[in-house]
Protein backbone atom coordinates (compact mmCIF):
# COMPACT_ATOMS: atom_id res chain seq x y z
CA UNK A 1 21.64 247.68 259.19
CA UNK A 2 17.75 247.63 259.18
CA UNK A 3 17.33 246.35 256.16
CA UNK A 4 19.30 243.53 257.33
CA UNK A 5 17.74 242.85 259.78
CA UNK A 6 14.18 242.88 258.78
CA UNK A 7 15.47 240.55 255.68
CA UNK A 8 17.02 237.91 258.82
CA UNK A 9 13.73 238.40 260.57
CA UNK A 10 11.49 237.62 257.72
CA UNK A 11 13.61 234.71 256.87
CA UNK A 12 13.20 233.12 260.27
CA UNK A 13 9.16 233.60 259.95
CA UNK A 14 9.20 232.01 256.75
CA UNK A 15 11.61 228.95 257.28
CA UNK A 16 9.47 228.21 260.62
CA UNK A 17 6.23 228.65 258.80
CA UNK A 18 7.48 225.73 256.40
CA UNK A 19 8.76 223.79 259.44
CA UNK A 20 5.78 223.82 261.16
CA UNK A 21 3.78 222.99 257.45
CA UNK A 22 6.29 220.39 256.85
CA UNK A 23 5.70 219.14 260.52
CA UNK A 24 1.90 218.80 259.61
CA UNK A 25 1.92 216.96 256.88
CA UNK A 26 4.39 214.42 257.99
CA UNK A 27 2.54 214.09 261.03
CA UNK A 28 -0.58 213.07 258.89
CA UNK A 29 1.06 209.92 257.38
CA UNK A 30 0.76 206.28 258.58
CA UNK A 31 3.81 205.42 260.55
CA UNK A 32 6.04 202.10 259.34
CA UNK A 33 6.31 199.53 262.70
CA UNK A 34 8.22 197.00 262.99
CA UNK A 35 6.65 193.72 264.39
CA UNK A 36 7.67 192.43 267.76
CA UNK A 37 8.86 188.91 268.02
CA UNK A 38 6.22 189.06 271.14
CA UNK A 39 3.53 189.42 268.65
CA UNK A 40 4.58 185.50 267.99
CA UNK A 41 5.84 185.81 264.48
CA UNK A 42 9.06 184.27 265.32
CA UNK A 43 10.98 182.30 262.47
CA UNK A 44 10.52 178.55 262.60
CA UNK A 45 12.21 176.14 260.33
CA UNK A 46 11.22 172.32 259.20
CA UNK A 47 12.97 170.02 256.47
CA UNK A 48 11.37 168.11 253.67
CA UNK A 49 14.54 165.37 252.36
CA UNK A 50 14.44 162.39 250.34
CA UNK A 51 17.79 161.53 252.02
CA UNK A 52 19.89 160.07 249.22
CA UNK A 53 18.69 157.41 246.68
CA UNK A 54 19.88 155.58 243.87
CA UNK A 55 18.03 155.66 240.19
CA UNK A 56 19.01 153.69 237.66
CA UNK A 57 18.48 154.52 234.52
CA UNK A 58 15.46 156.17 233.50
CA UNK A 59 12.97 158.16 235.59
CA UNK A 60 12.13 158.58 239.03
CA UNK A 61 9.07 159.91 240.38
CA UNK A 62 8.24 160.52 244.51
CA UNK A 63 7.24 162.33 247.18
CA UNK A 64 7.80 163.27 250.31
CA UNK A 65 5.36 164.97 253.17
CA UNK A 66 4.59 166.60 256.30
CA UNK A 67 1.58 167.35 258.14
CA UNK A 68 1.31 171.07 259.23
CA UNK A 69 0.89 171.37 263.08
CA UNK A 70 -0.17 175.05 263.01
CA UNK A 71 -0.62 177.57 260.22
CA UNK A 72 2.70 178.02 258.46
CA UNK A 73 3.05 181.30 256.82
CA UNK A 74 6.12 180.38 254.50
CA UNK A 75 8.28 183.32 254.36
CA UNK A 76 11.46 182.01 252.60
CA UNK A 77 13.12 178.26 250.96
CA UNK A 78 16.58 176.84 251.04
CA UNK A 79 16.66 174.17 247.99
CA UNK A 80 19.37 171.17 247.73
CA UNK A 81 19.19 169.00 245.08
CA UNK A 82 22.18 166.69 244.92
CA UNK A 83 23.55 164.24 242.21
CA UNK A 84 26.15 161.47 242.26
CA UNK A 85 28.29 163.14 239.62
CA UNK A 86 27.62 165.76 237.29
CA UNK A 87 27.04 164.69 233.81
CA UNK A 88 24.82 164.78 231.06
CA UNK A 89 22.15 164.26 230.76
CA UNK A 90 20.29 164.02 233.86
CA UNK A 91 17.30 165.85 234.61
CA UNK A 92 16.79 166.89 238.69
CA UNK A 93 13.88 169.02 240.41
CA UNK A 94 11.60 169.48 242.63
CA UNK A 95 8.62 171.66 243.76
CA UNK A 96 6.30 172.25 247.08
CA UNK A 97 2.55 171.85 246.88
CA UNK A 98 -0.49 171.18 249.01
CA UNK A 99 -1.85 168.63 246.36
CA UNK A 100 -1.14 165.28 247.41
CA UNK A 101 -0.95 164.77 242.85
CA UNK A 102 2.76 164.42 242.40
CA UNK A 103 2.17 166.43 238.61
CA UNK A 104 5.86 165.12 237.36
CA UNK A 105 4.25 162.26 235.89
CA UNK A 106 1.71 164.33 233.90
CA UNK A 107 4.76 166.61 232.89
CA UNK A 108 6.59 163.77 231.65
CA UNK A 109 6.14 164.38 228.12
CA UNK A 110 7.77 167.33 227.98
CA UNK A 111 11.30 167.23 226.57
CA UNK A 112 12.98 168.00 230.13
CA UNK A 113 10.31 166.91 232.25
CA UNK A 114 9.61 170.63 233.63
CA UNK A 115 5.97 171.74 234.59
CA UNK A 116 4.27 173.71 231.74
CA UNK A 117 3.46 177.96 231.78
CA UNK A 118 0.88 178.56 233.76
CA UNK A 119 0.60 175.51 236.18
CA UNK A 120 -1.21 176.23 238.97
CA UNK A 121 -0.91 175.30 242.92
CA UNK A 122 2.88 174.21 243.06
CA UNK A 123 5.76 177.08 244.07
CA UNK A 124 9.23 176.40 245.02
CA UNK A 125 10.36 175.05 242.13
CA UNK A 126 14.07 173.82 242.12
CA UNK A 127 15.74 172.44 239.06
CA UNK A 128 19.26 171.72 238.38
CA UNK A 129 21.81 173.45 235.71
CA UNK A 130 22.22 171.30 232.81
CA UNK A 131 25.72 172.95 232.49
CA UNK A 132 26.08 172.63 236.55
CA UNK A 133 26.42 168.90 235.93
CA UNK A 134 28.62 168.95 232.57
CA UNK A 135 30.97 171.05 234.54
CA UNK A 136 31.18 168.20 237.16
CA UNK A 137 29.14 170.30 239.93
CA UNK A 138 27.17 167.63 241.81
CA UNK A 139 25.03 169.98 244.28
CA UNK A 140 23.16 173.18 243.94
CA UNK A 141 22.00 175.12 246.82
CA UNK A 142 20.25 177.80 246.78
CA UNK A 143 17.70 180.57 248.89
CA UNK A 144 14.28 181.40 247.65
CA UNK A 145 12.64 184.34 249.26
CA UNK A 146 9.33 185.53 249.25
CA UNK A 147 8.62 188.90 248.51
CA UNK A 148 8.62 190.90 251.75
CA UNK A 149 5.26 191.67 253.27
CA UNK A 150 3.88 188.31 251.66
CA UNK A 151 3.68 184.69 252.57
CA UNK A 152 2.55 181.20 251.08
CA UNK A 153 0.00 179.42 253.62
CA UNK A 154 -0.50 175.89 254.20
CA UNK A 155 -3.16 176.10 257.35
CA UNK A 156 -2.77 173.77 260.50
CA UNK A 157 -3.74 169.78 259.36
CA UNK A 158 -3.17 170.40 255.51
CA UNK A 159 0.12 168.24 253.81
CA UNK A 160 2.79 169.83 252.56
CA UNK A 161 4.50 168.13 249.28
CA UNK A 162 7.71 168.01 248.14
CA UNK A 163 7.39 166.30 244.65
CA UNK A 164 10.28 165.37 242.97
CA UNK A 165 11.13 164.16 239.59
CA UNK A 166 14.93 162.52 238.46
CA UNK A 167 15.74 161.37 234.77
CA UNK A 168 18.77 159.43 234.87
CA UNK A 169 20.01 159.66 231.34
CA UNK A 170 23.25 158.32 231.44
CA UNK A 171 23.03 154.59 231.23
CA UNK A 172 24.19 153.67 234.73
CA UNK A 173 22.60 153.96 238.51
CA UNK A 174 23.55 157.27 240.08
CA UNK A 175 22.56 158.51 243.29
CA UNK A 176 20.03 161.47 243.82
CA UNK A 177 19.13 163.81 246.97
CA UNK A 178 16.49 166.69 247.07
CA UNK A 179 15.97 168.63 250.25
CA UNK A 180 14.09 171.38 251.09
CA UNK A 181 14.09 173.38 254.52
CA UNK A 182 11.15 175.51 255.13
CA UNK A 183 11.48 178.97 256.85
CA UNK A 184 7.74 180.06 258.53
CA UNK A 185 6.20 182.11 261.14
């Protein structure tokens, strides 16, 4: 019965020694916060929309802007880009930049129109799904996050593009829409 006990007793002393180790180190490591919506970080949203236009056939080239009233830390996109019908071919995107250089008409020559590897200063690209539209799907929506802990910046006074590019391949005038709605802090 003593041995028993001394073997419980030596237990205890070692499973609080590594308690009060483990308590240590832990205690030693940053510690993960959450932020307050008081620290004003509160989610904002604004829209960037072409409304809906008509292209005939061919390409079609704009842009549409806002001015930043305060520093936008961009946290997240919602794209819409909208067609008349689906069919082929038709080419549809768009993408965000703080260049006022709408860069769709130096990416014309490509074969689809897209923006070449290793473009720099545009993000949010949106493009539509060639087999999307042969299916007959006229709209594609989708989210765009940015990874967490990190943010794209337009500072307060800078423009904020949306440059868009349509190639109406299919011999008669169909209508277009591109949207854009802009989640910030």
């Amino acid at each position: 019965m003593r041995k028993s006990a001394a073997v419980v007793v030596v237990l205890m002393v070692l499973i609080s020694t590594a308690v009060l180790a483990g308590s240590a180190v832990l205690a030693q490591q940053p510690r993960i916060r959450a932020v307050a919506p008081s620290e004003g970080r509160a989610l904002k949203t604004i829209t960037l929309n072409t409304g809906p236009y008509t292209v005939g056939p061919g390409a079609d080239r704009r842009s549409v802007s806002i001015v930043a009233d305060q520093d936008m830390h961009i946290v997240s996109l919602s794209h819409f880009t909208g067609v008349q019908s689906g069919s082929f071919p038709s080419d549809n995107g768009h993408v965000l930049s703080t260049s006022p250089d709408n860069l769709w008409e130096e990416w014309a020559d490509a074969p689809t129109g897209m923006e070449p590897t290793g473009t720099k200063g545009y993000f949010g690209y949106c493009g539509r799904d060639y087999y999307a539209e042969c299916a007959g799907i006229g709209d594609i929506m989708w989210q765009e996050l940015i990874p967490a802990g990190c943010y794209v910046l337009v500072r307060q006074g800078e423009t904020l593009y949306m440059h868009t590019y349509t190639g109406n391949g299919t011999g008669t005038p169909r209508a277009y829409h591109h949207l854009v709605r802009v989640y910030y802090w």
